[in-house]
PDB file of N, CA and C in Angstrom:
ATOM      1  N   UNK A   1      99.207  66.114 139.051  1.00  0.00           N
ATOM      2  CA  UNK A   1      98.335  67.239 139.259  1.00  0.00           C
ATOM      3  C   UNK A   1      98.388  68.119 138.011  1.00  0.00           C
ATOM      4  N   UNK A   2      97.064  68.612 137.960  1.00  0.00           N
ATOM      5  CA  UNK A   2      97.080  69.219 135.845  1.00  0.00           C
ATOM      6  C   UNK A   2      97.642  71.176 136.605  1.00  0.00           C
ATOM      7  N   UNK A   3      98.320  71.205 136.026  1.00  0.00           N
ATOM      8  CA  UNK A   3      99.177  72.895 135.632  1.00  0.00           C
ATOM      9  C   UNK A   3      97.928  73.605 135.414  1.00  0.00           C
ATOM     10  N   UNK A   4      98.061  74.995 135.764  1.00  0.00           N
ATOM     11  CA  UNK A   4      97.529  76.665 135.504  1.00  0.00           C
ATOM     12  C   UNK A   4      98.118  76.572 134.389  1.00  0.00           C
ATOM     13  N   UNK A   5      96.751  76.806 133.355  1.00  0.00           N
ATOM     14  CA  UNK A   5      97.020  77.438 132.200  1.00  0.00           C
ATOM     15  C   UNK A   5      97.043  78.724 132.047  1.00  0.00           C
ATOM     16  N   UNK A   6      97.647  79.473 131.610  1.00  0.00           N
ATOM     17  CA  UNK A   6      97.488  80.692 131.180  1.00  0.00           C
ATOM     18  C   UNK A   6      97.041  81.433 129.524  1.00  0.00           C
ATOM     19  N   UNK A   7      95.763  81.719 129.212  1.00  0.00           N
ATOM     20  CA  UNK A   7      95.985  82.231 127.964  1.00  0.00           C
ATOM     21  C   UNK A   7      95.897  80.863 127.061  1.00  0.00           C
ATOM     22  N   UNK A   8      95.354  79.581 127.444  1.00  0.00           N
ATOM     23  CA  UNK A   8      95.245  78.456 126.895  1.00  0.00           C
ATOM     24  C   UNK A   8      94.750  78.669 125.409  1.00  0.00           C
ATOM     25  N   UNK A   9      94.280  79.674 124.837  1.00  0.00           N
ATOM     26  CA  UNK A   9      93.878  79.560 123.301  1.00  0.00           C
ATOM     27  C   UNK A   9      94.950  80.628 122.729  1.00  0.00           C
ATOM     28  N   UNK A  10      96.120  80.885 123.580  1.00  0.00           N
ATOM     29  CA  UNK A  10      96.924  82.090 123.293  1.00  0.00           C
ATOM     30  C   UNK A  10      98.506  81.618 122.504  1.00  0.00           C
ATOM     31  N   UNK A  11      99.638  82.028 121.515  1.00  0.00           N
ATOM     32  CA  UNK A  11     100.802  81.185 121.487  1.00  0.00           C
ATOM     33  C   UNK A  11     101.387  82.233 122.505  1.00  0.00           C
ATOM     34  N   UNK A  12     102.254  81.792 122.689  1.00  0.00           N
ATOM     35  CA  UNK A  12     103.588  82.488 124.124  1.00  0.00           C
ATOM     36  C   UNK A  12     104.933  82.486 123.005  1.00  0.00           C
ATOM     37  N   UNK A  13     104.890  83.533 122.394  1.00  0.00           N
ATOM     38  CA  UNK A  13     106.378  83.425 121.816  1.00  0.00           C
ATOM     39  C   UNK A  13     107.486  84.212 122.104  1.00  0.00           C
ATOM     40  N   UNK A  14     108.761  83.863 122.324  1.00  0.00           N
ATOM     41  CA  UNK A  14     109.668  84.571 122.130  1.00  0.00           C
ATOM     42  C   UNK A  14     110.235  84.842 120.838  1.00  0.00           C
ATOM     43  N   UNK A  15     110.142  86.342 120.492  1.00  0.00           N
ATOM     44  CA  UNK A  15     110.710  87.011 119.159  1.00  0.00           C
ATOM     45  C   UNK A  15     112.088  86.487 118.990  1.00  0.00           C
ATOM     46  N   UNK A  16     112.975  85.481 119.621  1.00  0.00           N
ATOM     47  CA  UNK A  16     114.241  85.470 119.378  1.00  0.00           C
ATOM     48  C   UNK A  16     114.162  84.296 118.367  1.00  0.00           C
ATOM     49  N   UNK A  17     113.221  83.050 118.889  1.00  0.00           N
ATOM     50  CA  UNK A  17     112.849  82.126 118.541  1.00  0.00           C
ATOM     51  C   UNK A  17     111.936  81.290 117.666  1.00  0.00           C
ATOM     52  N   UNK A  18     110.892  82.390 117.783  1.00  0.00           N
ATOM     53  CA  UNK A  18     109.447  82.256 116.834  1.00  0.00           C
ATOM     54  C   UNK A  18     108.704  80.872 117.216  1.00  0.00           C
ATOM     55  N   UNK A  19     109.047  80.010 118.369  1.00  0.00           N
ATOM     56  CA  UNK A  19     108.317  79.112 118.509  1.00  0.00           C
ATOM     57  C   UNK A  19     107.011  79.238 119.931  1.00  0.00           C
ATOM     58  N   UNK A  20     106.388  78.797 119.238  1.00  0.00           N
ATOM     59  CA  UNK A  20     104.715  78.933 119.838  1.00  0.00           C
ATOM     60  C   UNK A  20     104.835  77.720 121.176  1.00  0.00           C
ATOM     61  N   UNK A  21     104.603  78.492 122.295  1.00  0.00           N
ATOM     62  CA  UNK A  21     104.515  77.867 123.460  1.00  0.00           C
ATOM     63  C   UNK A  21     103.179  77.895 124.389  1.00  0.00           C
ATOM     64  N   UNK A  22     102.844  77.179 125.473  1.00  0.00           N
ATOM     65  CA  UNK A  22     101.854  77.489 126.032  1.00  0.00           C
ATOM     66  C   UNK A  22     102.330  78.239 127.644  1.00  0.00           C
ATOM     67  N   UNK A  23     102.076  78.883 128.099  1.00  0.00           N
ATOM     68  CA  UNK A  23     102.277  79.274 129.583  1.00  0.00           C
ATOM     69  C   UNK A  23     101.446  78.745 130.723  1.00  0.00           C
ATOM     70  N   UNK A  24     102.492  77.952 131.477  1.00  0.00           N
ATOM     71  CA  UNK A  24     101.375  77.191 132.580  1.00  0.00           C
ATOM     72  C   UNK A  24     102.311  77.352 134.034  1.00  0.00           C
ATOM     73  N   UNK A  25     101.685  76.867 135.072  1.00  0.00           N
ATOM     74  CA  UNK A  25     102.057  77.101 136.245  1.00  0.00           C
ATOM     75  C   UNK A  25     102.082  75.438 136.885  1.00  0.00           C
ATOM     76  N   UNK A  26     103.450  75.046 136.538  1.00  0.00           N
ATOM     77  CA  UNK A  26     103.622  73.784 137.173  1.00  0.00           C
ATOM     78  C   UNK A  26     103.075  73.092 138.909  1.00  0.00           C
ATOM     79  N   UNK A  27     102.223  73.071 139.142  1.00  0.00           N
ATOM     80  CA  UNK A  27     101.906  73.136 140.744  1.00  0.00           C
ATOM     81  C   UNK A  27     102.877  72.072 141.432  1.00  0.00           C
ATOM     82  N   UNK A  28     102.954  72.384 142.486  1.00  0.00           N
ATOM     83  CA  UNK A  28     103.906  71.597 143.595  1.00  0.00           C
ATOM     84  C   UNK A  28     102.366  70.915 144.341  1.00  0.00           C
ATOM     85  N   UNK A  29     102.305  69.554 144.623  1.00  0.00           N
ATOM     86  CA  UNK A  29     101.754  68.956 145.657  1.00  0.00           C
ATOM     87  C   UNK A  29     102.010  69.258 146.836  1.00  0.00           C
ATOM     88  N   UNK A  30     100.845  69.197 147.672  1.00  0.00           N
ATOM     89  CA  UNK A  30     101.091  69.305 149.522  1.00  0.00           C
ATOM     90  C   UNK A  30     102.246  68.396 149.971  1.00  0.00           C
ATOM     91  N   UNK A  31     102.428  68.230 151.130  1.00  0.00           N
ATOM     92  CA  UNK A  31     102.906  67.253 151.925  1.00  0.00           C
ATOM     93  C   UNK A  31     102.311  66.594 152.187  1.00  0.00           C
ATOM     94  N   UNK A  32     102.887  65.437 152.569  1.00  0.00           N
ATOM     95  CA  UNK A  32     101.566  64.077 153.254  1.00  0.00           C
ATOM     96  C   UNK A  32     101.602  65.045 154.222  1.00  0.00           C
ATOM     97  N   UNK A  33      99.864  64.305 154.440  1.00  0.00           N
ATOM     98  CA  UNK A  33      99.432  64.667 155.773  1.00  0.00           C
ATOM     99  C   UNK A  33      99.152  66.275 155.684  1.00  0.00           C
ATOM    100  N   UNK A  34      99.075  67.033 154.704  1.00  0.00           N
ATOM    101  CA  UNK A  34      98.271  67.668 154.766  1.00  0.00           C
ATOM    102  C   UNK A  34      96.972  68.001 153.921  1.00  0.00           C
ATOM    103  N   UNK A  35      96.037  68.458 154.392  1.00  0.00           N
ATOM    104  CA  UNK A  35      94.662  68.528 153.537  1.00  0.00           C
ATOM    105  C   UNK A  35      94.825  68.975 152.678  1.00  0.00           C
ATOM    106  N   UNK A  36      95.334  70.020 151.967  1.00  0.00           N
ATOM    107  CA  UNK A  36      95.567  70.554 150.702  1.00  0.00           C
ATOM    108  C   UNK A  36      96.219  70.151 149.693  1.00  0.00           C
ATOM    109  N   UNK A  37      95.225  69.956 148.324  1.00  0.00           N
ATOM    110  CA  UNK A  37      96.179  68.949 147.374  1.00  0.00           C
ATOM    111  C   UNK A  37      97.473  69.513 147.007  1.00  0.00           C
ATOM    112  N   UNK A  38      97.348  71.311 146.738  1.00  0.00           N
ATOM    113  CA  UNK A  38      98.192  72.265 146.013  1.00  0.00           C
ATOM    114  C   UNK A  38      98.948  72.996 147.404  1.00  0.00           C
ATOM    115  N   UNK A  39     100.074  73.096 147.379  1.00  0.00           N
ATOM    116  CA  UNK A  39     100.522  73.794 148.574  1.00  0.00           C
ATOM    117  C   UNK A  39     100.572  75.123 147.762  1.00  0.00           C
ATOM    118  N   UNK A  40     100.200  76.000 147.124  1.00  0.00           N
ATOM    119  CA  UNK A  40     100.623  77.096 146.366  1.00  0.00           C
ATOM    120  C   UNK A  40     101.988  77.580 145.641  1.00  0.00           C
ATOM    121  N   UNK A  41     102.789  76.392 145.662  1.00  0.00           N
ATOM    122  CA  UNK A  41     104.016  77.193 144.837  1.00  0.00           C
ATOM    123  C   UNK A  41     104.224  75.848 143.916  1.00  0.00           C
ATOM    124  N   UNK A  42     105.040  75.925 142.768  1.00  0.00           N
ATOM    125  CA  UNK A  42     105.816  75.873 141.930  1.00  0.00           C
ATOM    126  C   UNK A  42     106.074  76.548 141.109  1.00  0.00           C
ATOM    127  N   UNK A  43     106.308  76.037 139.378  1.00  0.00           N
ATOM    128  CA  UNK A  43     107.028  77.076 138.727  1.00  0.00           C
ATOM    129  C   UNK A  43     105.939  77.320 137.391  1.00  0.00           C
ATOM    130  N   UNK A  44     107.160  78.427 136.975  1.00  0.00           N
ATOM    131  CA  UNK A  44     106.087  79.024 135.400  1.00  0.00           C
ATOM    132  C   UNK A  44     106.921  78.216 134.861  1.00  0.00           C
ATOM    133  N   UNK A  45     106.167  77.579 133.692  1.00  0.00           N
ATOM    134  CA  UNK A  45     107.005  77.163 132.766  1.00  0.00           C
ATOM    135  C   UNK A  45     106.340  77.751 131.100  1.00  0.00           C
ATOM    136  N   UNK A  46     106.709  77.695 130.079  1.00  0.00           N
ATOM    137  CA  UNK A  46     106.392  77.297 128.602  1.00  0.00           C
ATOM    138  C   UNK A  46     106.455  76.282 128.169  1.00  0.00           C
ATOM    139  N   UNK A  47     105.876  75.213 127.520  1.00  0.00           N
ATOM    140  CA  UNK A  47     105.684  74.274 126.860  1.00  0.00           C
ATOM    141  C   UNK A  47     105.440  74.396 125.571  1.00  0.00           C
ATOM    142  N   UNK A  48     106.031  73.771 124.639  1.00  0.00           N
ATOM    143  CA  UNK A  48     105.664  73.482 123.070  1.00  0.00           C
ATOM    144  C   UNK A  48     104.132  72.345 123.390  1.00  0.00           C
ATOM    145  N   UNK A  49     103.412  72.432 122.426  1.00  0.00           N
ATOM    146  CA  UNK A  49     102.276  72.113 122.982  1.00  0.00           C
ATOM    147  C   UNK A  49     101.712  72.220 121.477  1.00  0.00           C
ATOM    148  N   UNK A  50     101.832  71.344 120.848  1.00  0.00           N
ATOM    149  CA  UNK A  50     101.711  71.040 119.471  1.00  0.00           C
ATOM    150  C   UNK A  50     102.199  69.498 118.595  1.00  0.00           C
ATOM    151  N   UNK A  51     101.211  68.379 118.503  1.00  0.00           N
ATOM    152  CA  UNK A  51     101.470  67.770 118.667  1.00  0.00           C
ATOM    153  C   UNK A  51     102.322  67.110 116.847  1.00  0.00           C
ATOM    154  N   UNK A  52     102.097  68.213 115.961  1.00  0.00           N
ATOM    155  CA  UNK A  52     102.930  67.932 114.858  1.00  0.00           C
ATOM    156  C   UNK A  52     104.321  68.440 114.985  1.00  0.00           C
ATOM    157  N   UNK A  53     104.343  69.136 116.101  1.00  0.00           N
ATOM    158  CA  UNK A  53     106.143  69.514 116.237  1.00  0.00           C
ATOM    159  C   UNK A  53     107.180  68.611 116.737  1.00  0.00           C
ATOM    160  N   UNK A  54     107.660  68.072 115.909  1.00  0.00           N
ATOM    161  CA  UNK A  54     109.053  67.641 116.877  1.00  0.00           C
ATOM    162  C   UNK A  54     109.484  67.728 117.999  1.00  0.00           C
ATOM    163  N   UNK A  55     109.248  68.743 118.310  1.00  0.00           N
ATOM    164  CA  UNK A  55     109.879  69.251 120.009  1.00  0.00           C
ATOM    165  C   UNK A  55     108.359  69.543 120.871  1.00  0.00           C
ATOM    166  N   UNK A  56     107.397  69.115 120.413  1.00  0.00           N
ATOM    167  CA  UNK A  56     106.248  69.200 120.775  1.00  0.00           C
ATOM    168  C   UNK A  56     106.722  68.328 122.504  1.00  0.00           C
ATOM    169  N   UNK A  57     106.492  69.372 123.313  1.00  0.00           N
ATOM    170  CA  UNK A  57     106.137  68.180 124.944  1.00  0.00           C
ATOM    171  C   UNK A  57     107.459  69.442 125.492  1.00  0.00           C
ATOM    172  N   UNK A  58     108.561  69.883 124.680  1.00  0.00           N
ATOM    173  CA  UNK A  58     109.756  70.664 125.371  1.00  0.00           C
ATOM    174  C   UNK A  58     109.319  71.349 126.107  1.00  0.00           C
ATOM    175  N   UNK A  59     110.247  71.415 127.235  1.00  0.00           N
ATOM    176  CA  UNK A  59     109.451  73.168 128.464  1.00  0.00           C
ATOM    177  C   UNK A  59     110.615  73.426 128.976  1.00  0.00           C
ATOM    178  N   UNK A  60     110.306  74.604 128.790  1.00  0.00           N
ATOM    179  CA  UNK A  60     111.651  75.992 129.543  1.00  0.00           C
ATOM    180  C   UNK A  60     111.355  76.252 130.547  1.00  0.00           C
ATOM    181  N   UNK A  61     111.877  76.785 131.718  1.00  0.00           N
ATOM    182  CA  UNK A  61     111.717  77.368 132.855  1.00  0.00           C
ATOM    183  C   UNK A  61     111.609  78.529 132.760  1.00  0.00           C
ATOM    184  N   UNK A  62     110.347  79.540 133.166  1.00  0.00           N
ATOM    185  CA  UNK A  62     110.638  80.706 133.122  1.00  0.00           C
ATOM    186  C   UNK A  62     110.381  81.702 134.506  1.00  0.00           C
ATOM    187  N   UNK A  63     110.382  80.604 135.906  1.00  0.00           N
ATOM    188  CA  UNK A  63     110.806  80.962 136.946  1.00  0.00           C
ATOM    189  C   UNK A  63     111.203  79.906 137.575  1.00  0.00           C
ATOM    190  N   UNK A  64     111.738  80.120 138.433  1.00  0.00           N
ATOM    191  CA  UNK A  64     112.574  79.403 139.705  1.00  0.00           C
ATOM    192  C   UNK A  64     111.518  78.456 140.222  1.00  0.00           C
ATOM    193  N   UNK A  65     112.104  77.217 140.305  1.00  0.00           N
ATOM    194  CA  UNK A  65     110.912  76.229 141.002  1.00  0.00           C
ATOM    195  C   UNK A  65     110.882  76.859 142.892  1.00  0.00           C
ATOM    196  N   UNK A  66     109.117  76.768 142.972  1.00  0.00           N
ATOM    197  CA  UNK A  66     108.941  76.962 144.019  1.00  0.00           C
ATOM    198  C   UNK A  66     108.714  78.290 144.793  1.00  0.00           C
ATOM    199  N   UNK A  67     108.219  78.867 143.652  1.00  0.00           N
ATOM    200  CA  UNK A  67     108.031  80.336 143.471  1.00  0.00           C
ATOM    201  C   UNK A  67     106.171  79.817 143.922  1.00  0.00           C
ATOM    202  N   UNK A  68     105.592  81.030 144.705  1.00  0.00           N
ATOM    203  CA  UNK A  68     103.948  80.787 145.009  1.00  0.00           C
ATOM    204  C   UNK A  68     103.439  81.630 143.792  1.00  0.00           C
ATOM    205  N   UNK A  69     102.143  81.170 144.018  1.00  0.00           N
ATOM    206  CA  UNK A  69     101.333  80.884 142.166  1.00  0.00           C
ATOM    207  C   UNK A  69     100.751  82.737 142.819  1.00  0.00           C
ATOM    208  N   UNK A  70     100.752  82.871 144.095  1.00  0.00           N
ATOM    209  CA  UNK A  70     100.056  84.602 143.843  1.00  0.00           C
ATOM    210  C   UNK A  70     101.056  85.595 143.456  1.00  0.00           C
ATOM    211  N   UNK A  71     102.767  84.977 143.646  1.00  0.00           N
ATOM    212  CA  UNK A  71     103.563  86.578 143.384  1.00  0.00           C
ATOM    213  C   UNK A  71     103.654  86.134 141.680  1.00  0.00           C
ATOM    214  N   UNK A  72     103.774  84.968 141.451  1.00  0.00           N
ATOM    215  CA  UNK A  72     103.468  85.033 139.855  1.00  0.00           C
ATOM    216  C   UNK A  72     102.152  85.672 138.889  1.00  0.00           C
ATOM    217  N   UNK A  73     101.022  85.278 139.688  1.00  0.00           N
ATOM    218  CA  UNK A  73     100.251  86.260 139.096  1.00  0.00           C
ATOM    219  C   UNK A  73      99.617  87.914 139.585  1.00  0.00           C
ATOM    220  N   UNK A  74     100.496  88.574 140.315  1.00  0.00           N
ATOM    221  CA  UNK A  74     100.461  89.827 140.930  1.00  0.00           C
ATOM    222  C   UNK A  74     101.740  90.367 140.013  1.00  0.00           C
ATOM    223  N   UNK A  75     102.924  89.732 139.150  1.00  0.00           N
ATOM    224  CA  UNK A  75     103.761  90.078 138.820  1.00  0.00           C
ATOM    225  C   UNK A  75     103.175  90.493 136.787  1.00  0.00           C
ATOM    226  N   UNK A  76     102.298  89.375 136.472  1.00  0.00           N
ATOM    227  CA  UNK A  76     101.986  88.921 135.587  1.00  0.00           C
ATOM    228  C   UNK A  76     100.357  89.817 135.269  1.00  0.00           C
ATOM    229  N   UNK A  77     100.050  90.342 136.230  1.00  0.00           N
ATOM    230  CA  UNK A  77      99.015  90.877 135.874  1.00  0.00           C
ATOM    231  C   UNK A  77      98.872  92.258 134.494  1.00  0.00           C
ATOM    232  N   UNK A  78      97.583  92.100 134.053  1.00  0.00           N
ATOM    233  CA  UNK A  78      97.067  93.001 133.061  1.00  0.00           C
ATOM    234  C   UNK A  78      98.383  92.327 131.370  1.00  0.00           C
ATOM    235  N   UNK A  79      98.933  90.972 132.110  1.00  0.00           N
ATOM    236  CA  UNK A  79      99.752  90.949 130.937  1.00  0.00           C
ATOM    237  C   UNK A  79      99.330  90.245 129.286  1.00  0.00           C
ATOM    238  N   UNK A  80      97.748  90.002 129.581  1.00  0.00           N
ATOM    239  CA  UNK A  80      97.209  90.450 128.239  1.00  0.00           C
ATOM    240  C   UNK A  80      97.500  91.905 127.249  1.00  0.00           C
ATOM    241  N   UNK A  81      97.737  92.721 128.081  1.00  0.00           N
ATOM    242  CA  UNK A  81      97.146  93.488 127.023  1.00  0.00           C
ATOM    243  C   UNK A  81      99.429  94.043 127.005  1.00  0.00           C
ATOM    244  N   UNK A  82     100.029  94.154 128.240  1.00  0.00           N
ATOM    245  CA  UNK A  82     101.262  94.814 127.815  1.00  0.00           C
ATOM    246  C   UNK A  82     102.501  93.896 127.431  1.00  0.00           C
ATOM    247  N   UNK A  83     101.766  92.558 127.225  1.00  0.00           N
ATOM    248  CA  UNK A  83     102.793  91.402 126.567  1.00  0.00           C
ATOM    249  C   UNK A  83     102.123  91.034 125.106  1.00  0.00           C
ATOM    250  N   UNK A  84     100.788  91.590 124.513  1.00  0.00           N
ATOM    251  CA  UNK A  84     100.610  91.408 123.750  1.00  0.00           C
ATOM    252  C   UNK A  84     101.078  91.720 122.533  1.00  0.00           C
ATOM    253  N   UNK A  85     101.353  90.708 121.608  1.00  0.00           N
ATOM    254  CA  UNK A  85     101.917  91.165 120.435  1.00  0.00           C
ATOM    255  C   UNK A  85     100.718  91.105 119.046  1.00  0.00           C
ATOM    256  N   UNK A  86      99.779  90.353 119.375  1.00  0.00           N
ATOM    257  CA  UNK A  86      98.492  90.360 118.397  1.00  0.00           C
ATOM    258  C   UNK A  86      97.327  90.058 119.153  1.00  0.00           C
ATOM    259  N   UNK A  87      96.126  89.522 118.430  1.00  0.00           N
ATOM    260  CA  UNK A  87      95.171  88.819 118.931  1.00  0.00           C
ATOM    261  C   UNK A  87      95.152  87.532 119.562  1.00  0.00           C
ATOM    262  N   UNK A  88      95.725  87.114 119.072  1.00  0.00           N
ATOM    263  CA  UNK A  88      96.807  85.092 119.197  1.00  0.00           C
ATOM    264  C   UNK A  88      97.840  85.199 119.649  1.00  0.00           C
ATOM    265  N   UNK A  89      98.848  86.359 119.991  1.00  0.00           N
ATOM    266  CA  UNK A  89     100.145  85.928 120.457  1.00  0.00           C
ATOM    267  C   UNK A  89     100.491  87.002 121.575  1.00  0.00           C
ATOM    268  N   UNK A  90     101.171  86.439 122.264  1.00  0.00           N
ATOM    269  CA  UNK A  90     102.395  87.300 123.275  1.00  0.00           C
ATOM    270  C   UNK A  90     103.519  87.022 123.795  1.00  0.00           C
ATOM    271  N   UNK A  91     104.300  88.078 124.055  1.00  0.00           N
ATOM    272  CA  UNK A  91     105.380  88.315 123.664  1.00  0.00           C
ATOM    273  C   UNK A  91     105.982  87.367 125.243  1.00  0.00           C
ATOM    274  N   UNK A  92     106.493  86.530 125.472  1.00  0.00           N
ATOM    275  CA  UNK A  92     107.172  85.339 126.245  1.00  0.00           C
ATOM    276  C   UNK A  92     108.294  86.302 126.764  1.00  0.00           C
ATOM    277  N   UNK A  93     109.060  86.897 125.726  1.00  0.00           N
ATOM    278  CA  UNK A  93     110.401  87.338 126.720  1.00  0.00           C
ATOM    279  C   UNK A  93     110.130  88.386 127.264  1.00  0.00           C
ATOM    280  N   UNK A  94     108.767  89.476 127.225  1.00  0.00           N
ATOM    281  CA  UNK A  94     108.572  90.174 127.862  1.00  0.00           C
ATOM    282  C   UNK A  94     107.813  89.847 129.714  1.00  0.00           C
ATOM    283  N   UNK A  95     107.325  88.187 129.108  1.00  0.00           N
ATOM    284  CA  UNK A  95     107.131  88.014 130.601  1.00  0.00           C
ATOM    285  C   UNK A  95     108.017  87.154 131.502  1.00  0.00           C
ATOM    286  N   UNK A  96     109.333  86.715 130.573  1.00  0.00           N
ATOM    287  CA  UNK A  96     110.193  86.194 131.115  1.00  0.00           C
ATOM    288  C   UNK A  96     110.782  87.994 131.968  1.00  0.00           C
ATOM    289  N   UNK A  97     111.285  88.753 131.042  1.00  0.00           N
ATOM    290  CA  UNK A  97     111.964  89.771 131.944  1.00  0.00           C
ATOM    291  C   UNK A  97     111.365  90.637 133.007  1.00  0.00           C
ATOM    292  N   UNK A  98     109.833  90.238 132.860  1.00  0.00           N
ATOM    293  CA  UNK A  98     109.232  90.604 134.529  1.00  0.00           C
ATOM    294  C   UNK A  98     109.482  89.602 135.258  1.00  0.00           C
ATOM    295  N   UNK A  99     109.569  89.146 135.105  1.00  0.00           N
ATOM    296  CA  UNK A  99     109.879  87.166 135.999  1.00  0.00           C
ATOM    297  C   UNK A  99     111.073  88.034 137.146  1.00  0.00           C
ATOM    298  N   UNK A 100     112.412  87.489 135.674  1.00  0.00           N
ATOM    299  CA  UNK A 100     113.291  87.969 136.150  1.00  0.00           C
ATOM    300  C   UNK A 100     113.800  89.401 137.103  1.00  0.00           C
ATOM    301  N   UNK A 101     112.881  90.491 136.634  1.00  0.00           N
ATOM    302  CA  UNK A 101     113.021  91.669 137.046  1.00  0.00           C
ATOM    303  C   UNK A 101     112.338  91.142 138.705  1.00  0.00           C
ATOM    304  N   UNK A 102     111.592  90.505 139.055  1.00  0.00           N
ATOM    305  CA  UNK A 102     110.885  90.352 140.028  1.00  0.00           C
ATOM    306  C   UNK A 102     112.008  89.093 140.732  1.00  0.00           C
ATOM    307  N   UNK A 103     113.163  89.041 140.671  1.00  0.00           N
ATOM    308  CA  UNK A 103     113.980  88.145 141.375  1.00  0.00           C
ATOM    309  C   UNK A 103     113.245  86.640 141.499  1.00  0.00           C
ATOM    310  N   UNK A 104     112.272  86.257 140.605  1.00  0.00           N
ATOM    311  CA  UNK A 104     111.676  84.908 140.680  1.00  0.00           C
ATOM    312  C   UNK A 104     112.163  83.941 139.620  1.00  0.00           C
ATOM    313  N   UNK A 105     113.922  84.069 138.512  1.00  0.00           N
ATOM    314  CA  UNK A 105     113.862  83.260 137.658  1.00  0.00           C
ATOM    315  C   UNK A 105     115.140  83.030 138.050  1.00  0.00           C
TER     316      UNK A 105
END
């Protein structure tokens, strides 16, 4: 099942690190037997997402698997503009420490 992108033309960096990630929302499949492909939860992750990098395909966890995709984006909201660090980038550990601040990492 293809991941929630977030910010897909955006890098996700953490200032500790300087490496350019993508932010997506890993989906969890239903259960058999039920109609719904997406049951609404899995996790946030970052991905390197660059296919001249070495570590191109790596992904961090930046919440708890099994977290639902609405308290991630009710947590995450308006975070264009207060995780932004330019036009092209934002700031990753600032939305890791709402994650965390929100008991979801």
């Amino acid at each position: 099942m293809a991941d929630i992108d977030f910010g897909l033309a955006l890098d996700f960096v953490d200032p500790s690190d300087g490496v350019p990630r993508q932010l997506r929302f890993a989906r969890n499949c239903a259960p058999p037997g039920d109609p719904r492909v997406f049951d609404g939860t899995g996790q946030l992750v970052a991905v390197v997402a660059d296919r001249t990098r070495p570590d191109d395909g790596h992904t961090i966890a930046i919440s708890r698997a099994g977290v639902h995709i609405d308290d991630v984006q009710k947590i995450l909201d308006g975070w264009e503009s207060w995780a932004q660090i330019s036009n092209e980038v934002i700031n990753l550990a600032q939305i890791r420490r709402r994650i965390a601040d929100a008991g979801l990492s």
